[in-house]
Protein backbone atom coordinates (compact mmCIF):
# COMPACT_ATOMS: atom_id res chain seq x y z
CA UNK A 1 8.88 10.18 -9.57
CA UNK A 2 8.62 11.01 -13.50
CA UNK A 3 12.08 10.22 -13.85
CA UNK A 4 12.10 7.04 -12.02
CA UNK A 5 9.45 5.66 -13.97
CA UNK A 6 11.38 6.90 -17.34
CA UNK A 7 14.22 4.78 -16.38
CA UNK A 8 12.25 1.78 -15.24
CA UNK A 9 10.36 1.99 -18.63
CA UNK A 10 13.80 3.14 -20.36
CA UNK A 11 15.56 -0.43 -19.02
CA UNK A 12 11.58 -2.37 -20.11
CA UNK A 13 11.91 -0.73 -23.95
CA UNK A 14 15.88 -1.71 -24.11
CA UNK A 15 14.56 -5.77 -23.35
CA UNK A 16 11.28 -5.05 -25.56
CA UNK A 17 11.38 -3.26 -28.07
CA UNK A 18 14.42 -5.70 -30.06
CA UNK A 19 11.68 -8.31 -29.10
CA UNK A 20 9.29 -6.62 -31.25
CA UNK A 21 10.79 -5.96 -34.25
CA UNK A 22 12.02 -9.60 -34.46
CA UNK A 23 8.95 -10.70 -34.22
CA UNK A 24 7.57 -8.17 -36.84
CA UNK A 25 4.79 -6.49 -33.82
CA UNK A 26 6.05 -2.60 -35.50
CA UNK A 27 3.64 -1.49 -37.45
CA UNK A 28 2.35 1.76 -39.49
CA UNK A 29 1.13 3.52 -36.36
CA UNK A 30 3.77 2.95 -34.45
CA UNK A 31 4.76 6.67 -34.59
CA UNK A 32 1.50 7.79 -32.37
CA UNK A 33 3.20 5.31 -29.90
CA UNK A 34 6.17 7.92 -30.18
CA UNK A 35 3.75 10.89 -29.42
CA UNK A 36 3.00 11.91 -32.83
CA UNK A 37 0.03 12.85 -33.92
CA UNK A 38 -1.96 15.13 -36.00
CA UNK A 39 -1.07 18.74 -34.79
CA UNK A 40 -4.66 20.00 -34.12
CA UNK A 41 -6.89 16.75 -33.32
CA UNK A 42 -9.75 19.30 -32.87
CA UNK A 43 -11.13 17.06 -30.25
CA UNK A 44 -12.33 19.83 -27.73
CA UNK A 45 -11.77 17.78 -24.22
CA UNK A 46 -12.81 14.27 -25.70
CA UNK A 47 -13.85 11.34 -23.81
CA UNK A 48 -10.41 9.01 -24.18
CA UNK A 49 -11.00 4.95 -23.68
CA UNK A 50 -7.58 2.79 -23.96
CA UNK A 51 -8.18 -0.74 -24.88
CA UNK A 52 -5.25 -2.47 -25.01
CA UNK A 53 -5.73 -5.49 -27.37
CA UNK A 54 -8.93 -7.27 -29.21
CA UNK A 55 -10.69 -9.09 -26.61
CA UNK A 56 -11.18 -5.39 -24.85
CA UNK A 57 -12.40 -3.41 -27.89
CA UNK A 58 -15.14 -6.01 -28.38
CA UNK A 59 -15.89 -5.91 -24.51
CA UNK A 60 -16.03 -1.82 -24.74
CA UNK A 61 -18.38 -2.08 -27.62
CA UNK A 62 -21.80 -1.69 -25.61
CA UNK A 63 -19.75 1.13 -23.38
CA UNK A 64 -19.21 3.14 -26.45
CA UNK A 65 -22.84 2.86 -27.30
CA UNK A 66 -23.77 4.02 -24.29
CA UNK A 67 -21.70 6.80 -23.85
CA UNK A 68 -22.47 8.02 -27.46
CA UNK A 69 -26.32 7.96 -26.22
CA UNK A 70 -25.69 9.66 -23.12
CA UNK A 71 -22.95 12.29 -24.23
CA UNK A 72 -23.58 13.13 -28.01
CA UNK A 73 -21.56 15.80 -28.51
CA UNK A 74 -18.46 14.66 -26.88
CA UNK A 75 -15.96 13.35 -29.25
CA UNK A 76 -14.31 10.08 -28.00
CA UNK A 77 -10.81 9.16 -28.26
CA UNK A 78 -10.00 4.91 -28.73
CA UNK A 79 -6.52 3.78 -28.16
CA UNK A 80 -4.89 0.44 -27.69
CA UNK A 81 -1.33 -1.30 -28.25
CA UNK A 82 -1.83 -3.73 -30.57
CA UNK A 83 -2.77 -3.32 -34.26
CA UNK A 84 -5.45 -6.21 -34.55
CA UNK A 85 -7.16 -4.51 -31.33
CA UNK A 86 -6.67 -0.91 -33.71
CA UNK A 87 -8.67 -2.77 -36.62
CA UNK A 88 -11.10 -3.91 -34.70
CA UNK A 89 -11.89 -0.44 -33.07
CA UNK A 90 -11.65 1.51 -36.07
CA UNK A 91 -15.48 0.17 -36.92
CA UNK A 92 -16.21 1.78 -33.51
CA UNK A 93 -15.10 5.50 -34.44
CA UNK A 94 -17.28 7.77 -36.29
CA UNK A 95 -16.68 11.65 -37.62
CA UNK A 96 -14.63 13.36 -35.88
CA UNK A 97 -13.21 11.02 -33.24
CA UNK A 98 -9.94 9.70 -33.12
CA UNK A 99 -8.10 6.54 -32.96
CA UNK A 100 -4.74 6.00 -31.98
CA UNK A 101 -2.04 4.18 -30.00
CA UNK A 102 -1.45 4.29 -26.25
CA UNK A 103 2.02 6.61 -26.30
CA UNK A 104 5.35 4.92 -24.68
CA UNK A 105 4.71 5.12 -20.92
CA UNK A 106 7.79 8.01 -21.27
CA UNK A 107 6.91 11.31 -19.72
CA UNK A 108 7.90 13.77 -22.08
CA UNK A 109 5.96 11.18 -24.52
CA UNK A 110 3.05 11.03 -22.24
CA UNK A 111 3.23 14.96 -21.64
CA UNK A 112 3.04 15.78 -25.36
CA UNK A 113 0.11 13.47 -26.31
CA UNK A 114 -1.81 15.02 -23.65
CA UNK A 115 -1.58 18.39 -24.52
CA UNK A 116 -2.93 17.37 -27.98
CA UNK A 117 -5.88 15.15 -27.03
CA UNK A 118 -6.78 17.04 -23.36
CA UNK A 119 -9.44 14.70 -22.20
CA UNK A 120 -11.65 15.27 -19.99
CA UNK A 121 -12.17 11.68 -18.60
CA UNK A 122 -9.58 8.71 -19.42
CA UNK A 123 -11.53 4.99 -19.33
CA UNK A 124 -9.05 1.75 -18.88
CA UNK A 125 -10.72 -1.38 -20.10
CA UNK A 126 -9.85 -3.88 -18.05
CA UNK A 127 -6.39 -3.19 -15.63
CA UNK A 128 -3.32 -1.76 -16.72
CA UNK A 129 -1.00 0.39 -14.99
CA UNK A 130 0.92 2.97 -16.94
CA UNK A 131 2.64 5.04 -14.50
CA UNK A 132 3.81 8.05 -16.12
CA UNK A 133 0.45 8.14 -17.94
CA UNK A 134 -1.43 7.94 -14.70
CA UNK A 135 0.37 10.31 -12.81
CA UNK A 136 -0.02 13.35 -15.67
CA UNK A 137 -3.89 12.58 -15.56
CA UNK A 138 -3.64 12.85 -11.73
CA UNK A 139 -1.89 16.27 -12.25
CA UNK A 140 -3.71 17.75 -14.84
CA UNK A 141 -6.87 17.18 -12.58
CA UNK A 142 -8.43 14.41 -15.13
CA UNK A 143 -10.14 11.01 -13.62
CA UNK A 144 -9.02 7.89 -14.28
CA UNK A 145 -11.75 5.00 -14.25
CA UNK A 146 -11.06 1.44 -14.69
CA UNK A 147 -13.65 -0.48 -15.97
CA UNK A 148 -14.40 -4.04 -16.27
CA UNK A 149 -11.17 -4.67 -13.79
CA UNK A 150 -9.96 -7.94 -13.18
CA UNK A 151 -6.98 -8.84 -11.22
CA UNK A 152 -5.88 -12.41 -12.07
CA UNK A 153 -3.93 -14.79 -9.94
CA UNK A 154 -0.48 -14.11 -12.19
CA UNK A 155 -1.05 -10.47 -12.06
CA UNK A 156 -2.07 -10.08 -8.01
CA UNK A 157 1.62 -12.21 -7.63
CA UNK A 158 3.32 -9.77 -9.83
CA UNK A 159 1.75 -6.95 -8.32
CA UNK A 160 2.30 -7.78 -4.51
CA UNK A 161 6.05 -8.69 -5.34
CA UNK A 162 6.47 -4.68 -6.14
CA UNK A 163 3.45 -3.33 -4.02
CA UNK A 164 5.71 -0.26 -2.68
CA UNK A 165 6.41 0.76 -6.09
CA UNK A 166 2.51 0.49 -8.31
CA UNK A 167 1.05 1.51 -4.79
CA UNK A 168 1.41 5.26 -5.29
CA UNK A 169 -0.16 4.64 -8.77
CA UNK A 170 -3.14 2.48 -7.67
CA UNK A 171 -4.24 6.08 -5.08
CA UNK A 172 -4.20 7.74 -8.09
CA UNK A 173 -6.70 6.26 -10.03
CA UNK A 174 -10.11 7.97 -9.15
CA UNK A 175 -12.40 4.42 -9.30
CA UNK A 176 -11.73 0.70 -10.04
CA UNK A 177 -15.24 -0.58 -12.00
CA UNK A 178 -14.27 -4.54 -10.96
CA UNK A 179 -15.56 -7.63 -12.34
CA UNK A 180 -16.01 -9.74 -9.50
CA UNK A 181 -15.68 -10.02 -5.16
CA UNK A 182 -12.08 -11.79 -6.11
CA UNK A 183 -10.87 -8.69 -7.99
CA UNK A 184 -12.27 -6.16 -5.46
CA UNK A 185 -10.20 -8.43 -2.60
CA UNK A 186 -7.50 -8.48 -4.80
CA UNK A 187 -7.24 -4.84 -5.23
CA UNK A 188 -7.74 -3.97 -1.96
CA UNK A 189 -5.04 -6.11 -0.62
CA UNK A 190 -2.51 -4.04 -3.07
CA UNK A 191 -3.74 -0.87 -0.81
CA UNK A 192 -6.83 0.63 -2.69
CA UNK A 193 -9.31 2.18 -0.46
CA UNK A 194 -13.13 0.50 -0.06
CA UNK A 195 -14.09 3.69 -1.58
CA UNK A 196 -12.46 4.06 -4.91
CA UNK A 197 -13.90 -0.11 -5.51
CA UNK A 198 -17.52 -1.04 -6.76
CA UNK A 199 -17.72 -4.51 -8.17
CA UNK A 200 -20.04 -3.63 -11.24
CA UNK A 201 -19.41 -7.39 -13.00
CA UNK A 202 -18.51 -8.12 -16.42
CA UNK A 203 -19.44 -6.16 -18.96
CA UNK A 204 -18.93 -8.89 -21.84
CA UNK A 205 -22.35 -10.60 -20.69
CA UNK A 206 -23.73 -7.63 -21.81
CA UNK A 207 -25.19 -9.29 -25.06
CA UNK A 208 -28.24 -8.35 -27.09
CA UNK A 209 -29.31 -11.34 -27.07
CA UNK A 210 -32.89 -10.32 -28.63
CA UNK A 211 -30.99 -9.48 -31.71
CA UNK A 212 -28.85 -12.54 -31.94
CA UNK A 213 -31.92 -14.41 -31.91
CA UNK A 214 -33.24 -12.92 -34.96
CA UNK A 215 -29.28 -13.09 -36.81
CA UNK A 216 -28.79 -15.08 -40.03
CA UNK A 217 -25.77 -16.47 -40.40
CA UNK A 218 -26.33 -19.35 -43.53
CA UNK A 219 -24.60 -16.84 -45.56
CA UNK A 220 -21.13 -17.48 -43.61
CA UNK A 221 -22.00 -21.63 -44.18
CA UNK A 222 -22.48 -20.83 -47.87
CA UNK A 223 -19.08 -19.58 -47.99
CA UNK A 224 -17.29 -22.76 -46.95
CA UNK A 225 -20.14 -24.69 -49.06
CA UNK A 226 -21.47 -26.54 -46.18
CA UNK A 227 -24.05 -29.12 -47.36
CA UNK A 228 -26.91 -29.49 -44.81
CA UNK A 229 -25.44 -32.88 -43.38
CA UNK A 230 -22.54 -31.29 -42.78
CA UNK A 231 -21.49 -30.15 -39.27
CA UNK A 232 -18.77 -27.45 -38.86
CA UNK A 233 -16.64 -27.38 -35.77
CA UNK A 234 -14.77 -24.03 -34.60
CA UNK A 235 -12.02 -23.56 -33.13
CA UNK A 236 -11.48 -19.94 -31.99
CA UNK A 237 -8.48 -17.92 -31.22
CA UNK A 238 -5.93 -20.50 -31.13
CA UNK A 239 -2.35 -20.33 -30.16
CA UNK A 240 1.40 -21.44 -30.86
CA UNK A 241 1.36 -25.30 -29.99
CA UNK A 242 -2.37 -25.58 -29.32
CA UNK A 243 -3.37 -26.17 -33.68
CA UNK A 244 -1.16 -29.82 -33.71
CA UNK A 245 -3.05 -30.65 -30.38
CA UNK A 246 -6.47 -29.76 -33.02
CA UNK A 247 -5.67 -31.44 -35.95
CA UNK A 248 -4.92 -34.86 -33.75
CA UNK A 249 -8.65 -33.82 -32.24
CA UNK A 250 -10.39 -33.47 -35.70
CA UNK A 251 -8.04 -37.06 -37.80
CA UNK A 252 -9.48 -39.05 -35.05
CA UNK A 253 -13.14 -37.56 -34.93
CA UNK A 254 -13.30 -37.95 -38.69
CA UNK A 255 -13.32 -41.79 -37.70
CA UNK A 256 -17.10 -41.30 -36.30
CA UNK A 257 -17.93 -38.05 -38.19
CA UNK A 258 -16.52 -38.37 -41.88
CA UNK A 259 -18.77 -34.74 -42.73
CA UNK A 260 -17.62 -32.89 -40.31
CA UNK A 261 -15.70 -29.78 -40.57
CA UNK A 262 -12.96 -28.22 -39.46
CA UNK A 263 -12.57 -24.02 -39.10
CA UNK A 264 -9.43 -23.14 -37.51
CA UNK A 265 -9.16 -19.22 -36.49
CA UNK A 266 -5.76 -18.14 -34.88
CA UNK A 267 -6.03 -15.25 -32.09
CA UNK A 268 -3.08 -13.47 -34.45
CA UNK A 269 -4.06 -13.84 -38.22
CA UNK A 270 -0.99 -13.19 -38.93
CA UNK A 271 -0.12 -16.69 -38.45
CA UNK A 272 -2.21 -18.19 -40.78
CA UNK A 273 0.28 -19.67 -43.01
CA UNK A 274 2.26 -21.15 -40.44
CA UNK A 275 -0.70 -23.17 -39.61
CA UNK A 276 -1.53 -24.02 -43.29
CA UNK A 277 2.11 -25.39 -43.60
CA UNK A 278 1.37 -27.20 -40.28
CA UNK A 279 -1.60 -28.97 -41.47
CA UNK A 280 0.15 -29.88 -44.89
CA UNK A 281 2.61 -31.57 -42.52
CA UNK A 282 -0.23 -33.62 -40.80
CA UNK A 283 -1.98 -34.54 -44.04
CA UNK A 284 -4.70 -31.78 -44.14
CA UNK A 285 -5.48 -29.37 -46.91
CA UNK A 286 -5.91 -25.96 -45.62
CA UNK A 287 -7.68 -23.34 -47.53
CA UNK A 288 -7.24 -19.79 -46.11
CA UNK A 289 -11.23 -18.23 -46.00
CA UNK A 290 -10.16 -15.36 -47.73
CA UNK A 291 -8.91 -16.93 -50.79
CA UNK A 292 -12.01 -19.31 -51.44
CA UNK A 293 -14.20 -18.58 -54.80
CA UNK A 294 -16.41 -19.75 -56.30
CA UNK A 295 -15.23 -23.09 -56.36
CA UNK A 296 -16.08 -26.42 -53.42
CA UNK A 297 -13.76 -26.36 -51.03
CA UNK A 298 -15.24 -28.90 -49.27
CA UNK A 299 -15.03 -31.00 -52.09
CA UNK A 300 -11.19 -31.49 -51.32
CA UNK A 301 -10.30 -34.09 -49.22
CA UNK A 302 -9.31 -33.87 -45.91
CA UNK A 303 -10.49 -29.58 -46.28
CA UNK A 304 -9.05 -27.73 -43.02
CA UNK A 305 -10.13 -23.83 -43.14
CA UNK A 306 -8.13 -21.04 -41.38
CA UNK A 307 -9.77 -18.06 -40.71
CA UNK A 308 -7.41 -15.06 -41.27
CA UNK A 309 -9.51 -12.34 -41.55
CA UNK A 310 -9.78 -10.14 -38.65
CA UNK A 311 -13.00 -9.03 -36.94
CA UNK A 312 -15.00 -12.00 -38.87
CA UNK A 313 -14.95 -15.00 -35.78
CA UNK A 314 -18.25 -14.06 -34.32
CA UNK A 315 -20.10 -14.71 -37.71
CA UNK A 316 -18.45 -18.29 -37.91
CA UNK A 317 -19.22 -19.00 -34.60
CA UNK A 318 -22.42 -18.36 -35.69
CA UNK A 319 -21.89 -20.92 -38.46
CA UNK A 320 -20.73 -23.49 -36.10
CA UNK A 321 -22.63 -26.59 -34.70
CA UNK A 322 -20.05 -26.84 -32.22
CA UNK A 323 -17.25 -24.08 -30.27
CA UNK A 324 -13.81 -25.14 -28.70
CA UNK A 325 -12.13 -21.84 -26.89
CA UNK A 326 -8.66 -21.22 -27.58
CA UNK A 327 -5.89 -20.73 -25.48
CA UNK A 328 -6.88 -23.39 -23.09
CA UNK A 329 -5.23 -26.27 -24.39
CA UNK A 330 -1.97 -24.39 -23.68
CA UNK A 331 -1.13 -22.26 -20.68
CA UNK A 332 -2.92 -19.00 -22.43
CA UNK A 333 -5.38 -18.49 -20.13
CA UNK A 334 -8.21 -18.98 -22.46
CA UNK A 335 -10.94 -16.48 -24.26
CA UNK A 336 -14.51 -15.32 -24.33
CA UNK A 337 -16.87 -18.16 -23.76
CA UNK A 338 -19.79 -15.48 -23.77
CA UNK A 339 -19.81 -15.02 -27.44
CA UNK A 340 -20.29 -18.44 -28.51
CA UNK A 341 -22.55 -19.15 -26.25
CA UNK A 342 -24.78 -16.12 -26.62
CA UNK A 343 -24.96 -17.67 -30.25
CA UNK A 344 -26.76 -20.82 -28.42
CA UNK A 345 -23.09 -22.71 -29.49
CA UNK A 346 -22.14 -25.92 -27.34
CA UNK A 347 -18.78 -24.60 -25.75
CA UNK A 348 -15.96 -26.63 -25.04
CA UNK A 349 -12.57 -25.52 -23.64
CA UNK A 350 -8.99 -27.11 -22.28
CA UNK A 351 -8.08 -26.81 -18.36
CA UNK A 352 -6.19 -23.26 -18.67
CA UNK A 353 -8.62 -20.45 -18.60
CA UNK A 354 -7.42 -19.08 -15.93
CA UNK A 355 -8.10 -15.11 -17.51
CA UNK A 356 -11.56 -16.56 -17.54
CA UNK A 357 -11.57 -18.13 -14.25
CA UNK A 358 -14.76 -16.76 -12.84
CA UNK A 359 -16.56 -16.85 -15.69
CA UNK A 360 -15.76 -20.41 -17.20
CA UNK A 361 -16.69 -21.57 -13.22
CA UNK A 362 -19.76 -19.95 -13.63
CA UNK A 363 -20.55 -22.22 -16.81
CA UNK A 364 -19.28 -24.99 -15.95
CA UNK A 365 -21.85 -25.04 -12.50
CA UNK A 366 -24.44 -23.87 -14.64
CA UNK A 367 -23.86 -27.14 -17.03
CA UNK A 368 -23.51 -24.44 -19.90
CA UNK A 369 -20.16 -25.74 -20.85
CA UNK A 370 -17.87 -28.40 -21.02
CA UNK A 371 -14.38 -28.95 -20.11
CA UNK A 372 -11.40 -31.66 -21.51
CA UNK A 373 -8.38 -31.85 -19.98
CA UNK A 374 -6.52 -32.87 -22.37
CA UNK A 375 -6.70 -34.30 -26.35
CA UNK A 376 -8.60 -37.75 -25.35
CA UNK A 377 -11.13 -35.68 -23.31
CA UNK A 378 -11.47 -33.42 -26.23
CA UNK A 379 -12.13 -36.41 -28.51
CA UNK A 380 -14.76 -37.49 -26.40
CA UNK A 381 -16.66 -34.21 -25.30
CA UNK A 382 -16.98 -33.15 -29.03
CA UNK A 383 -18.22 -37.29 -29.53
CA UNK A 384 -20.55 -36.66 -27.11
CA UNK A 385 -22.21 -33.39 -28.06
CA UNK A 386 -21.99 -34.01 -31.65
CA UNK A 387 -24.23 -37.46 -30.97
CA UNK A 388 -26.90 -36.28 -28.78
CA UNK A 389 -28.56 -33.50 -30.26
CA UNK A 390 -30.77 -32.93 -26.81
CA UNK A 391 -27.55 -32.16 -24.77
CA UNK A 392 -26.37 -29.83 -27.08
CA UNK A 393 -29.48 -27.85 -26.96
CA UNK A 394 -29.42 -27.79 -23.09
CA UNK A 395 -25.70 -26.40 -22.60
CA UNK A 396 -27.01 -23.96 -25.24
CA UNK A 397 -30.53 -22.78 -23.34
CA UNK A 398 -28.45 -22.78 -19.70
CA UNK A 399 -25.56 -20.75 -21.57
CA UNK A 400 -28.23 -18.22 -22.61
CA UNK A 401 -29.78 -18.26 -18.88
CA UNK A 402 -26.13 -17.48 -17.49
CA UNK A 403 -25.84 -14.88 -19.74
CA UNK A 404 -29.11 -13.12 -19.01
CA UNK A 405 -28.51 -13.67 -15.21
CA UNK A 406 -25.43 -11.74 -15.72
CA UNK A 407 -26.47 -8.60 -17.31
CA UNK A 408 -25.79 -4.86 -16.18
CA UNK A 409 -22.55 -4.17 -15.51
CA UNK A 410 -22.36 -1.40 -18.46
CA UNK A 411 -24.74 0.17 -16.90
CA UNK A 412 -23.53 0.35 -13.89
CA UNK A 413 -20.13 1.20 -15.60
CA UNK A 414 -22.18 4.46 -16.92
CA UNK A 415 -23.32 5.38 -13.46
CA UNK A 416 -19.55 5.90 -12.16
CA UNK A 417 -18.42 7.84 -15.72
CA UNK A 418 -21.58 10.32 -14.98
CA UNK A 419 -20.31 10.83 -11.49
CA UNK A 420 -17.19 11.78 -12.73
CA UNK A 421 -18.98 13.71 -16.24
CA UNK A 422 -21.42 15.75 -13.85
CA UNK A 423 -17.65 17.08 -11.74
């Protein structure tokens, strides 16, 4: 089987891997992707969690806690694929852990980078199937748990089109933590046993939302010189095609709201001066956030800001009278309503959150969000919040009620890793 996954993955890194480098995605780490790493880690059978991008570090973050509290002398190994997801879990390592990259799925790759690391439990965030990287776990005797497991409706189609072939894979991992009924079904329909399934829920509701109630964040205002009559509207991990849609939004609510403020963060930083040269185009002036002094930004007219500095959106949403959710305006799938809202942030977001199904359903009953379907609804959502102060504050208190209703799935995520510890 090894070496028909090789040349499955072999034919998948021909198409890929040209794809990357045009598109600049190598980076200095790329080497532990090739296997190579330090040549005595010294982690003495670690506890090795692979998230692969941003949005699953920061929904690990409470499982790392809790696994630190539980099992403090186990070292704990974080890996993911991109390097923005890398950055973002290096501020969950401490002495003597290790971060890295998830090695090539190859399995003379896969082989070598477990005989460095030897774990003694290996923790997916979210679902991804790695074959070769699944089946030497399954050899070498070491679980595999899934945690916070979703299946969406893209993925289940992909998945039952080659069900013969990620079946044998699927039997292999020892349990699937899911997020919801849907993903259990889901799962179960690609052949996983009732067994190896417990729907535990999400773990991103998993807020301390004590804390966040005591959290300061004027200092973050100061920075873009907000004056108190000014409102600041956020728009958070935005894509390719979805800014333009924005800046129309924002030039026709500065008609009825000449203060208010625009903070533009992409979900990859890297584009930040794409989007400046894109709101040049549409008569903005964009000022990248880590560039401004001491100086008023908002003194210039027609100010835009674009966040490009990683790891710092939660703050600003924190800043923000008002949240839009990226990705939804364009077929993206969305992001994390939770953290805005946990902020007591009114949330807005387009009609494609489909990676967020479940959870943006759950607002939207709730009345804890609101959804536009396209720029005009946008216009007139934002109108609408932004002039009645009362409704704000009640998609913000039934936000915070969803949230607390939601509660416990890292918990129960810890249950299933001690099951597996105590063996």
């Amino acid at each position: 089987m090894f070496i028909i996954y090789d040349v499955v993955f072999f034919i998948f890194a021909l198409i890929c891997l040209p794809l990357y480098s045009l598109q600049g995605k190598f980076h200095r780490g790329f080497n532990r992707r090739l296997g190579i790493l330090p040549s005595s880690p010294g982690l003495e059978n670690p506890i090795w969690i692979h998230a692969v991008s941003v949005g699953e570090v920061n929904a690990v973050k409470g499982l790392v806690s809790q696994i630190r509290k539980n099992y403090p002398r186990k070292k704990i190994v974080i890996s993911t694929v991109t390097a923005t997801g890398n950055k973002i879990a290096s501020g969950l390592i401490n002495n003597g852990d290790f971060l890295t990259y998830l090695p090539l799925d190859f399995s003379f790759i896969v082989g070598r980078v477990l005989r460095k690391v030897n774990p003694c439990l290996f923790i997916i965030a979210e679902t991804e199937i790695w074959p070769n990287l699944i089946t030497a776990l399954y050899r070498q005797k070491i679980p595999v748990i899934t945690v916070n497991g979703r299946i969406s409706e893209r993925s289940f189609a992909g998945y039952s089109a080659i069900k013969l072939f990620i079946r044998p894979i699927l039997k292999k991992v020892s349990r699937f933590c899911m997020q919801s009924e849907t993903d259990a079904l889901r799962l179960k329909a690609l052949g996983v046993e009732d067994s190896r399934i417990k729907v535990t829920g999400n773990v991103k509701f998993d807020i301390d939302l004590e804390n966040l109630a005591q959290a300061d964040f004027s200092q973050y205002r100061k920075k873009l010189w907000l004056q108190a009559d000014e409102k600041l509207f956020v728009c958070g991990s935005t894509h390719e095609g979805e800014e333009i849609k924005l800046f129309n939004v924002y030039n026709k609510l500065l008609t009825a709201y000449p203060k208010l403020k625009l903070l533009i963060a992409p979900r990859h930083p890297q584009r930040s001066k794409k989007i400046c040269r894109l709101a040049k185009d549409n008569g903005f002036m964009p000022i990248l956030v880590s560039g401004i002094t001491s100086s008023c930004p908002t003194c210039i007219n027609k100010a835009v800001f674009i966040l490009d500095i990683m790891g710092e959106l939660f703050n600003y949403y924190g800043a923000s009278d008002i949240v839009f959710i990226g990705g939804s305006l364009v077929r993206k799938g969305g992001h994390n309503i939770i953290e805005p809202a946990s902020l007591k942030k009114p949330v807005i977001f387009g009609p494609n959150m489909f990676n967020f199904r479940d959870i943006s359903g759950i607002f939207l009953k709730s009345g804890a969000a609101m959804m536009a379907n396209n720029e005009s609804e946008l216009v007139n959502g934002i109108k609408y919040i932004l002039g009645n102060d009362s409704k704000a504050s009640e998609m913000a208190l039934k936000a915070r009620a969803v949230i607390a209703a939601n509660k416990g799935a890292t918990g129960k995520n810890i249950e299933v890793i001690k099951e597996y510890m105590r063996s």
